[in-house]
C-alpha atoms as a PDB file:
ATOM      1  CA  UNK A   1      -0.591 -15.845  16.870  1.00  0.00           C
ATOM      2  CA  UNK A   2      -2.185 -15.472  20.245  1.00  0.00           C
ATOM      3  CA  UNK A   3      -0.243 -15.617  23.033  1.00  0.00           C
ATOM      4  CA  UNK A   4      -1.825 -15.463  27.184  1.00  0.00           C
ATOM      5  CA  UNK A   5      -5.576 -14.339  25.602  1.00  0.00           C
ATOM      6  CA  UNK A   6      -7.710 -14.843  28.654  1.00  0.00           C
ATOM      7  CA  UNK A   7     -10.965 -13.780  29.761  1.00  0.00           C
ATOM      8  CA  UNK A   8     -14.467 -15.030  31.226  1.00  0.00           C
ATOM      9  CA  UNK A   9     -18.028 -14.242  29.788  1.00  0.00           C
ATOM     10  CA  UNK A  10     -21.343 -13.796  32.058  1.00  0.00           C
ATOM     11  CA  UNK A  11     -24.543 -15.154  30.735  1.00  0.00           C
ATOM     12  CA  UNK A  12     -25.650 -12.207  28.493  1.00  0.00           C
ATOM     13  CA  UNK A  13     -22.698 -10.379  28.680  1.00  0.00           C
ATOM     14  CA  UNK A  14     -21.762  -8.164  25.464  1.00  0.00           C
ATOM     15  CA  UNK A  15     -17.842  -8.367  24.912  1.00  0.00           C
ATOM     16  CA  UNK A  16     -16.372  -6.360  22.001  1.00  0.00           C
ATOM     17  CA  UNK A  17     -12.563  -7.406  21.369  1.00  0.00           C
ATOM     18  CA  UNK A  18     -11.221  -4.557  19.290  1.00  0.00           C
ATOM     19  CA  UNK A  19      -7.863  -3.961  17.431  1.00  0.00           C
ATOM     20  CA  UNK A  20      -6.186  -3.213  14.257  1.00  0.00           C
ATOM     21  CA  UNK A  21      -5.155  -5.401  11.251  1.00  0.00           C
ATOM     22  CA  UNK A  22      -3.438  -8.661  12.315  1.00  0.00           C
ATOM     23  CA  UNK A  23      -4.162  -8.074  15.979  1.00  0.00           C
ATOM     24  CA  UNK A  24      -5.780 -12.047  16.061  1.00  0.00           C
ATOM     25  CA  UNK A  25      -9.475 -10.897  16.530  1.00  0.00           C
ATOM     26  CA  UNK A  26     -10.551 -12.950  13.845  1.00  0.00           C
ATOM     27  CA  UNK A  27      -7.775 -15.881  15.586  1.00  0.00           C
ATOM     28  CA  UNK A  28      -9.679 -15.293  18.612  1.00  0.00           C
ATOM     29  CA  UNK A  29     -13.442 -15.759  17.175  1.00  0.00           C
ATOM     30  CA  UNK A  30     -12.098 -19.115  15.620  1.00  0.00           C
ATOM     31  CA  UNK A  31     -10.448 -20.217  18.569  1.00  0.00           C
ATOM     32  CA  UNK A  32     -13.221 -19.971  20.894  1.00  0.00           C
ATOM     33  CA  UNK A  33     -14.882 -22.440  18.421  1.00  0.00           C
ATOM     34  CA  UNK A  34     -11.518 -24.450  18.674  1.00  0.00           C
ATOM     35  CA  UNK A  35     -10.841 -23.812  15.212  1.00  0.00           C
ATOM     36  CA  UNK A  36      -8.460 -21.891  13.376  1.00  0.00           C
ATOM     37  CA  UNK A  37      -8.027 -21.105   9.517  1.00  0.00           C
ATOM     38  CA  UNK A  38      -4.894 -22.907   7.989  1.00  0.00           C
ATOM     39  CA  UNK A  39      -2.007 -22.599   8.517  1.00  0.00           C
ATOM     40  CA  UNK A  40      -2.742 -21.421  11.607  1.00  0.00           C
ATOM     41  CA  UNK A  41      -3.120 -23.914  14.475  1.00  0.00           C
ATOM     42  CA  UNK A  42      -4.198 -24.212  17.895  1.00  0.00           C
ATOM     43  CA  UNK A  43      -1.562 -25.917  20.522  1.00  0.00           C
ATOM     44  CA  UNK A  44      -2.381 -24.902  23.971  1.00  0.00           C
ATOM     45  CA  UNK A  45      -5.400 -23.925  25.960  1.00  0.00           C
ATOM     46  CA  UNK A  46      -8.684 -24.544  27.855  1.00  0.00           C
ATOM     47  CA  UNK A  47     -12.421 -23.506  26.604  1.00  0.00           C
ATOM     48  CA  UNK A  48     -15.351 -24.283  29.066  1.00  0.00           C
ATOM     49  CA  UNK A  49     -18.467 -23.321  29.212  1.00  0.00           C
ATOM     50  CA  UNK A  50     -20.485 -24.109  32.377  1.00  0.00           C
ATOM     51  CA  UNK A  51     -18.011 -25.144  34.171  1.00  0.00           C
ATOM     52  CA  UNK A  52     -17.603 -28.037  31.153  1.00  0.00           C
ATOM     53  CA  UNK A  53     -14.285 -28.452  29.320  1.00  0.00           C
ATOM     54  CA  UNK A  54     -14.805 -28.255  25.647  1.00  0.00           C
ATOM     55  CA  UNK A  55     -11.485 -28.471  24.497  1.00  0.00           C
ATOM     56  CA  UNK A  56     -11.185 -32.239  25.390  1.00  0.00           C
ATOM     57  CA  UNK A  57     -14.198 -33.365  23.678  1.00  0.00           C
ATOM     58  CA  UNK A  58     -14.285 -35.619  20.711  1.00  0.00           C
ATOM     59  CA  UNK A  59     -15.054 -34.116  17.063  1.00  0.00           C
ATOM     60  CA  UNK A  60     -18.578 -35.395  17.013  1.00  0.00           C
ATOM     61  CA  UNK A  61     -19.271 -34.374  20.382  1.00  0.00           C
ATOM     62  CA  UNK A  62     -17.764 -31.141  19.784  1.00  0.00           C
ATOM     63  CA  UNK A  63     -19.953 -30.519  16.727  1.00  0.00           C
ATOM     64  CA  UNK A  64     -22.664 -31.174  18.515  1.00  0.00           C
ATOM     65  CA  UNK A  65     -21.579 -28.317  20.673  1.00  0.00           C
ATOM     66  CA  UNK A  66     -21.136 -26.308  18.366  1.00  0.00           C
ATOM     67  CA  UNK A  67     -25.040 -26.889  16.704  1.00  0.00           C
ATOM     68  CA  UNK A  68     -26.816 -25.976  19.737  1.00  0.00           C
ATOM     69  CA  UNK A  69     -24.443 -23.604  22.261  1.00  0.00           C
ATOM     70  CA  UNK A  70     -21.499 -21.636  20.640  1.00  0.00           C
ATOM     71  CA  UNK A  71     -22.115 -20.494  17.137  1.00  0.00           C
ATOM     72  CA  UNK A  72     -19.871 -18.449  15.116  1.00  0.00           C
ATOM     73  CA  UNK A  73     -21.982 -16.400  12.314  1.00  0.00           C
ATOM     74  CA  UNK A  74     -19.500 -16.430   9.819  1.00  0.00           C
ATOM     75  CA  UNK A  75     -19.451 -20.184  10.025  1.00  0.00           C
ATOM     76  CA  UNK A  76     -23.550 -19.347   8.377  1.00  0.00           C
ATOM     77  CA  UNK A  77     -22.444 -16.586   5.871  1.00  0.00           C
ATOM     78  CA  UNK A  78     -20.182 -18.795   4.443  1.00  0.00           C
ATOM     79  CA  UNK A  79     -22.695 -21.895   4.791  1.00  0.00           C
ATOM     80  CA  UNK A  80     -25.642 -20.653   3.239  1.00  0.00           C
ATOM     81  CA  UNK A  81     -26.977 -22.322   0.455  1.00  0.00           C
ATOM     82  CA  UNK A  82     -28.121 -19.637  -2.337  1.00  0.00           C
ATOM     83  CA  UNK A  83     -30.437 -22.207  -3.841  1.00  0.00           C
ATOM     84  CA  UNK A  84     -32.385 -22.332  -1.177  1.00  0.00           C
ATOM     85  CA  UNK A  85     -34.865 -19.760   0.188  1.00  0.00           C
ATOM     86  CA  UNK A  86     -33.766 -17.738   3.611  1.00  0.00           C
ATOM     87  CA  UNK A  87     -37.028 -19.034   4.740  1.00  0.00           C
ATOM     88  CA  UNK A  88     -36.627 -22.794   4.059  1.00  0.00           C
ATOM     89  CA  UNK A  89     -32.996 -22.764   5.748  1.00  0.00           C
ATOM     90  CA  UNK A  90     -34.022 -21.112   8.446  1.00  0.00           C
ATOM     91  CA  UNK A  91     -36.955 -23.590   8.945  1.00  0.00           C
ATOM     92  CA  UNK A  92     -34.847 -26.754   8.442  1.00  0.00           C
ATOM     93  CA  UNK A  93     -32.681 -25.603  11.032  1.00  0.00           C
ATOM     94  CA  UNK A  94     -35.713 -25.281  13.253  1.00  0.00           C
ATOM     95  CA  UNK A  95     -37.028 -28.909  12.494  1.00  0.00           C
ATOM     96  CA  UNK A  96     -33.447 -30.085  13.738  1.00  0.00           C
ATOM     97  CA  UNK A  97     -33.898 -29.022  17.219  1.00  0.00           C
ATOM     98  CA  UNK A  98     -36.741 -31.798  16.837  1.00  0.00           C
ATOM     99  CA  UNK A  99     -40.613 -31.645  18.587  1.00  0.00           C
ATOM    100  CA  UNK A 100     -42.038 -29.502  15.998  1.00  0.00           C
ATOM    101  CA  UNK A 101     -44.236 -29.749  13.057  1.00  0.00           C
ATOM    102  CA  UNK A 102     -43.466 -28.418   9.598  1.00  0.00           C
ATOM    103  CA  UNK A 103     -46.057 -25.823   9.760  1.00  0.00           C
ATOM    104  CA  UNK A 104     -44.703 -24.752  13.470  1.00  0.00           C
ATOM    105  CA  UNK A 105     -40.597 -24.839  12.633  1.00  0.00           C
ATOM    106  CA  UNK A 106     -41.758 -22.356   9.382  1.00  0.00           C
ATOM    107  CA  UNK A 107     -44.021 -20.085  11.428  1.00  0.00           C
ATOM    108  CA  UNK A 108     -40.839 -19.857  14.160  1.00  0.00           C
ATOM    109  CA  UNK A 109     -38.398 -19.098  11.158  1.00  0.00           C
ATOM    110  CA  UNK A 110     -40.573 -15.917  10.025  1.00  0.00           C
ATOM    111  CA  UNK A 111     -40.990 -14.483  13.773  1.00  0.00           C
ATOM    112  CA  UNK A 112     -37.065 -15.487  13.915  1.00  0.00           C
ATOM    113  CA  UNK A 113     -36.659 -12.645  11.050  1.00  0.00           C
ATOM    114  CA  UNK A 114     -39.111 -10.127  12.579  1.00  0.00           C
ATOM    115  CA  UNK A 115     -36.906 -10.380  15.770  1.00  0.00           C
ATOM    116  CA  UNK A 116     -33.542  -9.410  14.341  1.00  0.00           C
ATOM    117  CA  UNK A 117     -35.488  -6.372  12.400  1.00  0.00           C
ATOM    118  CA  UNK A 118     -36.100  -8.013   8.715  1.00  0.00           C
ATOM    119  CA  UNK A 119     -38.357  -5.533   7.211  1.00  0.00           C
ATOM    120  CA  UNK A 120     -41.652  -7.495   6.019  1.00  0.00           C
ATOM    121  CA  UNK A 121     -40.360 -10.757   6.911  1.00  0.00           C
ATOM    122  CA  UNK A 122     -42.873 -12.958   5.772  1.00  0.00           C
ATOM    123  CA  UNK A 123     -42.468 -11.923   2.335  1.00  0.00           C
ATOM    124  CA  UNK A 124     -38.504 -12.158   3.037  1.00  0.00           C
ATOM    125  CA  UNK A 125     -38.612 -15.569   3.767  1.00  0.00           C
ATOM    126  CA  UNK A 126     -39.446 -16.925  -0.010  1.00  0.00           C
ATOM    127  CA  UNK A 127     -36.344 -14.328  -1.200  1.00  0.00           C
ATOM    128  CA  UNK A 128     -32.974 -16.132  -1.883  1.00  0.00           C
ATOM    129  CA  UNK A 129     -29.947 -14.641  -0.151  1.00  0.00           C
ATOM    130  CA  UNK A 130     -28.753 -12.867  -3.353  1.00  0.00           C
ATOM    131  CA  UNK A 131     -31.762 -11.286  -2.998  1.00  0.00           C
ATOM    132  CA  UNK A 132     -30.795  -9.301  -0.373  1.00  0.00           C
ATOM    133  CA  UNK A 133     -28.790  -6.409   0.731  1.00  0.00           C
ATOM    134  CA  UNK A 134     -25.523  -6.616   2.482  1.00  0.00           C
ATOM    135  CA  UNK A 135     -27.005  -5.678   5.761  1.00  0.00           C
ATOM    136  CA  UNK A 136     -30.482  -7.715   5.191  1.00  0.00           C
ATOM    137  CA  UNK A 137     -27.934 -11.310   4.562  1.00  0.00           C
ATOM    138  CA  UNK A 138     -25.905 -10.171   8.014  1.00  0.00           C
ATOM    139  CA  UNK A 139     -29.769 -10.233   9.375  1.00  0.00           C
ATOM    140  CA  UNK A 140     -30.928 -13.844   8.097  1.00  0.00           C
ATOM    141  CA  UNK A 141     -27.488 -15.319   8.778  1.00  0.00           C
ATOM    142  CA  UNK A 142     -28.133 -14.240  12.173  1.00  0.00           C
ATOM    143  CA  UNK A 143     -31.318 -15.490  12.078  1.00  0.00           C
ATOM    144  CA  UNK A 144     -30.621 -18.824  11.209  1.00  0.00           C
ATOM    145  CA  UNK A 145     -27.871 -18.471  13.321  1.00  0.00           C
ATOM    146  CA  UNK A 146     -30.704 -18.424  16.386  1.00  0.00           C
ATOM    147  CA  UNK A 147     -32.730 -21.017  14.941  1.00  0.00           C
ATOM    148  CA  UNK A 148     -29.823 -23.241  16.845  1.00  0.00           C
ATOM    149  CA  UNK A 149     -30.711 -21.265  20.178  1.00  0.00           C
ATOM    150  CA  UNK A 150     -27.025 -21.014  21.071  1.00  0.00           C
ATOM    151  CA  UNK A 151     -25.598 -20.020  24.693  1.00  0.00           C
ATOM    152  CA  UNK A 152     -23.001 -17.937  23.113  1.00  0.00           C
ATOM    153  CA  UNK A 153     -22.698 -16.237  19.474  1.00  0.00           C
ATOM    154  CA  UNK A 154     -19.322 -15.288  17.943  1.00  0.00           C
ATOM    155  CA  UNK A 155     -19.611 -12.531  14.912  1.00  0.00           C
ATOM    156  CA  UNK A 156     -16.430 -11.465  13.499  1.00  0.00           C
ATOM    157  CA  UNK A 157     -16.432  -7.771  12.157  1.00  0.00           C
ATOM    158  CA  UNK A 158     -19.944  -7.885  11.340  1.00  0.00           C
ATOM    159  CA  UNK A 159     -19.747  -5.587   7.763  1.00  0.00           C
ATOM    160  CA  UNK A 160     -16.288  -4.702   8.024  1.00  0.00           C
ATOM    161  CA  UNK A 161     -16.121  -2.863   4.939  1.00  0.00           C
ATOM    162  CA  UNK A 162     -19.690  -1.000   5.000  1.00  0.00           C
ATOM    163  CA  UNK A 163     -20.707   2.147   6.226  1.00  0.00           C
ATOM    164  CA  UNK A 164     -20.802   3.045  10.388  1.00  0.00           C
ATOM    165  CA  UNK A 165     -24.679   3.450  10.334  1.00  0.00           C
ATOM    166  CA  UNK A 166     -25.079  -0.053   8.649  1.00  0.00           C
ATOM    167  CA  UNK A 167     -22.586  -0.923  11.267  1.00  0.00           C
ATOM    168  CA  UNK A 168     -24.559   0.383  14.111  1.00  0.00           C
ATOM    169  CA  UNK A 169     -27.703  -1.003  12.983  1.00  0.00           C
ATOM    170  CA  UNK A 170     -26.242  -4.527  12.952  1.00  0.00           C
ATOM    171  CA  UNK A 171     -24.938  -4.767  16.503  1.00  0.00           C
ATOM    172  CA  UNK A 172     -28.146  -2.596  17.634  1.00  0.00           C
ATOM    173  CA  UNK A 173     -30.113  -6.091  16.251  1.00  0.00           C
ATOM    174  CA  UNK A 174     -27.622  -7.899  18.208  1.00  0.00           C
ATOM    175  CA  UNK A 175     -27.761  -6.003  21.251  1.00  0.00           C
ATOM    176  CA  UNK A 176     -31.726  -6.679  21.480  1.00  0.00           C
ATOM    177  CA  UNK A 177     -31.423 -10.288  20.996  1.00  0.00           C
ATOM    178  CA  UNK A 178     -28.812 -10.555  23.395  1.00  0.00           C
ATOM    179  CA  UNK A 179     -30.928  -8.659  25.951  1.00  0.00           C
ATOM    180  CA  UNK A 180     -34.319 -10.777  24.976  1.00  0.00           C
ATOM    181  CA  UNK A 181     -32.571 -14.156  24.877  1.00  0.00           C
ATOM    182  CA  UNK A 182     -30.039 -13.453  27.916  1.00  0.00           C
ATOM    183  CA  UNK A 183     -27.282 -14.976  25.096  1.00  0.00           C
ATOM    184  CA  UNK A 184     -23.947 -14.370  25.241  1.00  0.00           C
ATOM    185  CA  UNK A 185     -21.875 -11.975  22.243  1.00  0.00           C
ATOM    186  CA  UNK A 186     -18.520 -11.678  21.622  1.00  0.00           C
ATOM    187  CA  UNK A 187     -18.750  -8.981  18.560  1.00  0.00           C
ATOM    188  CA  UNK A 188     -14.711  -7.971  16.907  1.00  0.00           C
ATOM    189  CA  UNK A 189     -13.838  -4.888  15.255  1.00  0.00           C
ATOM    190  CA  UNK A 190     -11.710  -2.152  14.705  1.00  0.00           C
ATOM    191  CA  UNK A 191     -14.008   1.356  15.609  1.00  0.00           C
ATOM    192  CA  UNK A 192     -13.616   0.668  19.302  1.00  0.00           C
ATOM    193  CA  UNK A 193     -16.445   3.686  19.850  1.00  0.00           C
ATOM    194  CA  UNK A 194     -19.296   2.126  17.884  1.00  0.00           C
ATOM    195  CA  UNK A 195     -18.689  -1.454  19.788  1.00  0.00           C
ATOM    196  CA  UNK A 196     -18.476   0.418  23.034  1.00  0.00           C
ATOM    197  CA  UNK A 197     -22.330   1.761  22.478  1.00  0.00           C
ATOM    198  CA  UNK A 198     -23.413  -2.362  21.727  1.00  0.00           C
ATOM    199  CA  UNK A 199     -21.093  -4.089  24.260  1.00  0.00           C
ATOM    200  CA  UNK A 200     -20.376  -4.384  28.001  1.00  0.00           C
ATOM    201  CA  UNK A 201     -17.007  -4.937  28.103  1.00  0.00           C
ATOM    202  CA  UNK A 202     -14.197  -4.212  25.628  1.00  0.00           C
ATOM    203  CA  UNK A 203     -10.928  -6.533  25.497  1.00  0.00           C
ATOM    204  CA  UNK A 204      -8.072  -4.669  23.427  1.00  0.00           C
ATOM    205  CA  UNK A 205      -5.498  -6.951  21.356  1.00  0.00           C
ATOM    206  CA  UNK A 206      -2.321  -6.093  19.563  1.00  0.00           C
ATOM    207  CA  UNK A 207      -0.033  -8.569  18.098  1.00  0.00           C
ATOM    208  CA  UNK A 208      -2.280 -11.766  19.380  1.00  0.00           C
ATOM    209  CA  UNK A 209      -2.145 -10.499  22.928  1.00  0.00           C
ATOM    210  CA  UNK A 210      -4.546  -8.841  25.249  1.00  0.00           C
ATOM    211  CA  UNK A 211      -3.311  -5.199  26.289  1.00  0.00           C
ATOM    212  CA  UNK A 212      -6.496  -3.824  27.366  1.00  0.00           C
ATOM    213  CA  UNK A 213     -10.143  -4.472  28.998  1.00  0.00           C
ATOM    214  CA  UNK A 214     -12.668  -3.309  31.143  1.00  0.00           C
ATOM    215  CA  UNK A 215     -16.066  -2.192  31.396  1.00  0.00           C
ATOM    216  CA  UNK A 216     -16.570  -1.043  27.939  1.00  0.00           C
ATOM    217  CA  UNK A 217     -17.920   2.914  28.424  1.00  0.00           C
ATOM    218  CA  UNK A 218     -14.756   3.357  30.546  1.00  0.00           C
ATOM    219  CA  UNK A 219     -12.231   1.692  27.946  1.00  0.00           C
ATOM    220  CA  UNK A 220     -13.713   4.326  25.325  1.00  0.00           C
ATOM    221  CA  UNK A 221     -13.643   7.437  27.085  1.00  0.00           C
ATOM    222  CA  UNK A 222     -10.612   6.932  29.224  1.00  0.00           C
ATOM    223  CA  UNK A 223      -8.281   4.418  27.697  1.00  0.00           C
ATOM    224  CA  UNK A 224      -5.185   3.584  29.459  1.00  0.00           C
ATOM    225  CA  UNK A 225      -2.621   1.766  26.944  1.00  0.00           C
ATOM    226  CA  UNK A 226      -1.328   4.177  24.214  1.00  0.00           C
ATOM    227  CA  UNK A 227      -2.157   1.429  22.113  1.00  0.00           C
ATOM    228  CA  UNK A 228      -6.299   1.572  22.962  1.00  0.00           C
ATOM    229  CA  UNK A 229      -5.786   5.623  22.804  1.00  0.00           C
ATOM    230  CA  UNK A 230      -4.205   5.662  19.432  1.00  0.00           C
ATOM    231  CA  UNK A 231      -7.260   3.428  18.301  1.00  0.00           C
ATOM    232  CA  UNK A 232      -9.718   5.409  19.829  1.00  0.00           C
ATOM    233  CA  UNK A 233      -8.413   8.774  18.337  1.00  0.00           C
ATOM    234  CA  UNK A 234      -8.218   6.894  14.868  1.00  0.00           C
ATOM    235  CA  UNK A 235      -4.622   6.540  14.117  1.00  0.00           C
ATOM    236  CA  UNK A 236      -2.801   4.607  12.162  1.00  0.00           C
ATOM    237  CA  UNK A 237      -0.754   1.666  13.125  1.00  0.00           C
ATOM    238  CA  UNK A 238       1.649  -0.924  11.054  1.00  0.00           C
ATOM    239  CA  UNK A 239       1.354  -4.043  12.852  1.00  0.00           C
ATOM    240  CA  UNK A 240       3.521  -5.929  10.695  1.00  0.00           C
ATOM    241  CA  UNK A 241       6.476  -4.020  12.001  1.00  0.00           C
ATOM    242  CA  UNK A 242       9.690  -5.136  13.712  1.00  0.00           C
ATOM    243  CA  UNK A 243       8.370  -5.349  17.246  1.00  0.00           C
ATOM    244  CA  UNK A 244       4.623  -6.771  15.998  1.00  0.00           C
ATOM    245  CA  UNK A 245       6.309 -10.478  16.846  1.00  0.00           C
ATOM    246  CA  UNK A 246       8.901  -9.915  19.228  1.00  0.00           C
ATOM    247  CA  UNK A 247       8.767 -12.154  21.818  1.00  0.00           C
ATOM    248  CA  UNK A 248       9.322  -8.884  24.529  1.00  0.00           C
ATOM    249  CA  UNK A 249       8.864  -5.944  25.135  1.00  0.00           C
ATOM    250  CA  UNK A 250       5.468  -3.983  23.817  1.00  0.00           C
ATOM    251  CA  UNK A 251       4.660  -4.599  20.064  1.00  0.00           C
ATOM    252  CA  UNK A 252       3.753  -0.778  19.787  1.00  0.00           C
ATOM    253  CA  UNK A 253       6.654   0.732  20.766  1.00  0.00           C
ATOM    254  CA  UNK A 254       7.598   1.330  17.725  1.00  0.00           C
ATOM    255  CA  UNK A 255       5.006   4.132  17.146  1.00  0.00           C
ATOM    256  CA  UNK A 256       3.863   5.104  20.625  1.00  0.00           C
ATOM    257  CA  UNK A 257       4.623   8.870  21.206  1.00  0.00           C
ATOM    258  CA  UNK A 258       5.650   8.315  24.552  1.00  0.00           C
ATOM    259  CA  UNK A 259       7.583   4.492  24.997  1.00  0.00           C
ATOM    260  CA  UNK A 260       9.683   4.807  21.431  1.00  0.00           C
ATOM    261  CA  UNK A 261      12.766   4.158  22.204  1.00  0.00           C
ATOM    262  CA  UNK A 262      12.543   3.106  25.693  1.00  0.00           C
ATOM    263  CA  UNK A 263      14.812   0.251  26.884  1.00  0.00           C
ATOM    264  CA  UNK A 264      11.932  -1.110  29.217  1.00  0.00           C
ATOM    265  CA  UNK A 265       9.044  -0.914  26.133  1.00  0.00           C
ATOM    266  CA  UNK A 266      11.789  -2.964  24.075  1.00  0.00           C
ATOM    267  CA  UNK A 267      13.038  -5.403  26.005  1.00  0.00           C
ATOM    268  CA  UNK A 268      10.292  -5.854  28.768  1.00  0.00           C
ATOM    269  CA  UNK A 269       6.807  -7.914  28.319  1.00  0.00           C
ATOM    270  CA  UNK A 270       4.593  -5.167  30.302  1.00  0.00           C
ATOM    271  CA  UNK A 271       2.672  -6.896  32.996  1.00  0.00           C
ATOM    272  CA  UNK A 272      -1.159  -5.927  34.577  1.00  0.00           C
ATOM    273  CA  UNK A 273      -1.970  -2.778  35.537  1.00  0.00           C
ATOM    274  CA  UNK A 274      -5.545  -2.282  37.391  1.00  0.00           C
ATOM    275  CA  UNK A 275      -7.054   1.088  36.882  1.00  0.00           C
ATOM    276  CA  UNK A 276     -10.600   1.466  39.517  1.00  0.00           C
ATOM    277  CA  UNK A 277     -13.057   3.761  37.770  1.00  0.00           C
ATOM    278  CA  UNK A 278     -16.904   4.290  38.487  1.00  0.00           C
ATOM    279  CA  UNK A 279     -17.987   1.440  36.078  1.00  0.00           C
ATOM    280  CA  UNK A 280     -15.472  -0.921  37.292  1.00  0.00           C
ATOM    281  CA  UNK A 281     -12.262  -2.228  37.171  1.00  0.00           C
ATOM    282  CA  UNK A 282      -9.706  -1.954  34.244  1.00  0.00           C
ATOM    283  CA  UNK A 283      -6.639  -3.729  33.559  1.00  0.00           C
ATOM    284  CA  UNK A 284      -3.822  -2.678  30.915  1.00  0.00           C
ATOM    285  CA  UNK A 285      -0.680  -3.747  30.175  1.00  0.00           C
ATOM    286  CA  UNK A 286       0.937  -0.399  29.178  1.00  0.00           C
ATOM    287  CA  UNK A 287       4.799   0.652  31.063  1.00  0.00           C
ATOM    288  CA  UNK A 288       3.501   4.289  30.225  1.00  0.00           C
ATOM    289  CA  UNK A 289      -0.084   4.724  30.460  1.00  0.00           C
ATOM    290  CA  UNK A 290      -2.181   7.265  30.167  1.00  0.00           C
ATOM    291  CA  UNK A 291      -3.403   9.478  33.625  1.00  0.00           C
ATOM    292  CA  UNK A 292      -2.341   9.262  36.690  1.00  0.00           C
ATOM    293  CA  UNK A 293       0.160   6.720  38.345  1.00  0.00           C
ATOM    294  CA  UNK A 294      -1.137   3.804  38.770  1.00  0.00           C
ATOM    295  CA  UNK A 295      -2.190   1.904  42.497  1.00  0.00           C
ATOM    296  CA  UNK A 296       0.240  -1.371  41.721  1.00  0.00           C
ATOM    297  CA  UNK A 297       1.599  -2.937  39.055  1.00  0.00           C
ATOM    298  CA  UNK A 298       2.280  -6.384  38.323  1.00  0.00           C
ATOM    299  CA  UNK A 299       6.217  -7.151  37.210  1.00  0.00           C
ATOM    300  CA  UNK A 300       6.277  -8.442  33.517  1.00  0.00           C
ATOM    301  CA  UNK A 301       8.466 -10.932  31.452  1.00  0.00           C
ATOM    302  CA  UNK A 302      12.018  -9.527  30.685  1.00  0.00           C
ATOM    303  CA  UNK A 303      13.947 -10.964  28.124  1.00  0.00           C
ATOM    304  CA  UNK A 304      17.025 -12.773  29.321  1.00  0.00           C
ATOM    305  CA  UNK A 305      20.251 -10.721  29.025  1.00  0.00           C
ATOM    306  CA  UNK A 306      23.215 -13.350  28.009  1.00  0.00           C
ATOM    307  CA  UNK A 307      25.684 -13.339  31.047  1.00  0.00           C
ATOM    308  CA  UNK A 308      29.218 -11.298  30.868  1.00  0.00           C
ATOM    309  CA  UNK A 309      31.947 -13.085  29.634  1.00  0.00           C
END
């Protein structure tokens, strides 16, 4: 569930949301496509982009949306058609934008797979996707993915399961599109250091809700919720424990070093904390964070206490 997730994106701007299992990254990517994977559900909220609502738009005009400004590349992975050649989807998706001849759509879909770093990719473009390795499909599905020339793309742990350098080399393809094209990313994950060398800014959730962000080299070297630090120094965490739902009171309470136990982590919502540093402002929600006191704080939810008597 997310719960108060809120944050703006620049033209071009890189943000990597990072947490651990069941933290609602993968929540998030849908919902900023407002979707979400049964039996989840979305019930409140507002999406522009541009200044334009999306979120009151009807399903057709919505998909249209979605075909040509926000794309989510899992929505590709999963769409693919392995009969097909990476080539020939890649240059039907190009004919759809319309104004271009056969010859010209296939010739764009081959300099499409030279530009996210497909080794030899005129020769790649007769290969089915099976064809291909792990990290050469996450390449075509991005490229196709581009063929729509989207404002903003939404990848959802990009090879969660593969090794860091294939990670790295991903999000390095994704970095120089984003630069080239000026095109919005929002990139999840868990290893909040490689997605602070690829991103701008890093947005921390735990238990659906946003406890961290800021200007991403910051977040990594000097996190301020124990939560972000505990990620950052590679610890474990249980999110499905008592507190990972609780309505109040900090879902990591349970295992921070410093708040376990604490009547205020329990029983009190924390509210924003800004943190200036050189690259910027950071905000965390934290009742014990890390460094020095903090300039102000902003007074979070308590839960009610049932009156004497």
């Amino acid at each position: 569930m997310l719960d108060d997730v809120n944050f703006d994106l620049r033209i071009g701007e890189r943000l990597g949301v990072v947490g651990g299992p069941h933290s609602g990254k993968s929540a998030l990517a849908r919902a900023l496509l407002w979707a979400a994977e049964p039996p989840q559900e979305l019930t409140s909220g507002t999406l522009e982009l541009s200044g334009r609502p999306l979120h009151s738009l009807g399903e057709q005009r919505w998909q249209d949306v979605q075909c040509r400004r926000v794309a989510l590349l899992d929505d590709y992975v999963r769409g693919v058609d392995p009969g097909w050649s990476i080539g020939r989807q890649i240059t039907s998706a190009v004919s759809r934008r319309g104004g271009t001849t056969e010859a010209s759509a296939r010739h764009s879909a081959v300099e499409l797979l030279d530009e996210v770093g497909m080794p030899n990719p005129a020769r790649v473009y007769g290969y089915l996707v099976n064809e291909l390795t792990a990290e050469l499909q996450i390449r075509a599905m991005l490229a196709l993915a581009l063929a729509r020339e989207p404002a903003v793309l939404v990848v959802d742990e990009p090879l969660a399961h593969r090794d860091p350098l294939m990670r790295r080399q991903i999000l390095g393809a994704l970095q120089q599109v984003s630069d080239s094209r000026g095109m919005a990313v929002v990139v999840t994950g868990r290893d909040l250091d490689v997605l602070a060398c690829h991103c701008d800014t890093l947005q921390v959730l735990l238990a659906g809700r946003t406890v961290e962000r800021g200007p991403a080299k910051q977040v990594a070297t000097r996190p301020r919720h124990r939560y972000t630090e505990a990620l950052r120094l590679g610890h474990g965490f249980t999110e499905n424990n008592d507190r990972s739902h609780a309505a109040f009171g900090c879902a990591f309470e349970p295992e921070c070093a410093v708040g376990r136990g604490h009547a205020e982590c329990r029983q009190v919502t924390p509210g924003p904390t800004a943190f200036s540093s050189q690259y910027g402002s950071v905000t965390a929600k934290c009742h014990h964070p890390t460094g020095k006191a903090p300039a102000r704080n902003v007074s979070g939810r308590r839960r009610a206490q049932r009156p004497p008597g």
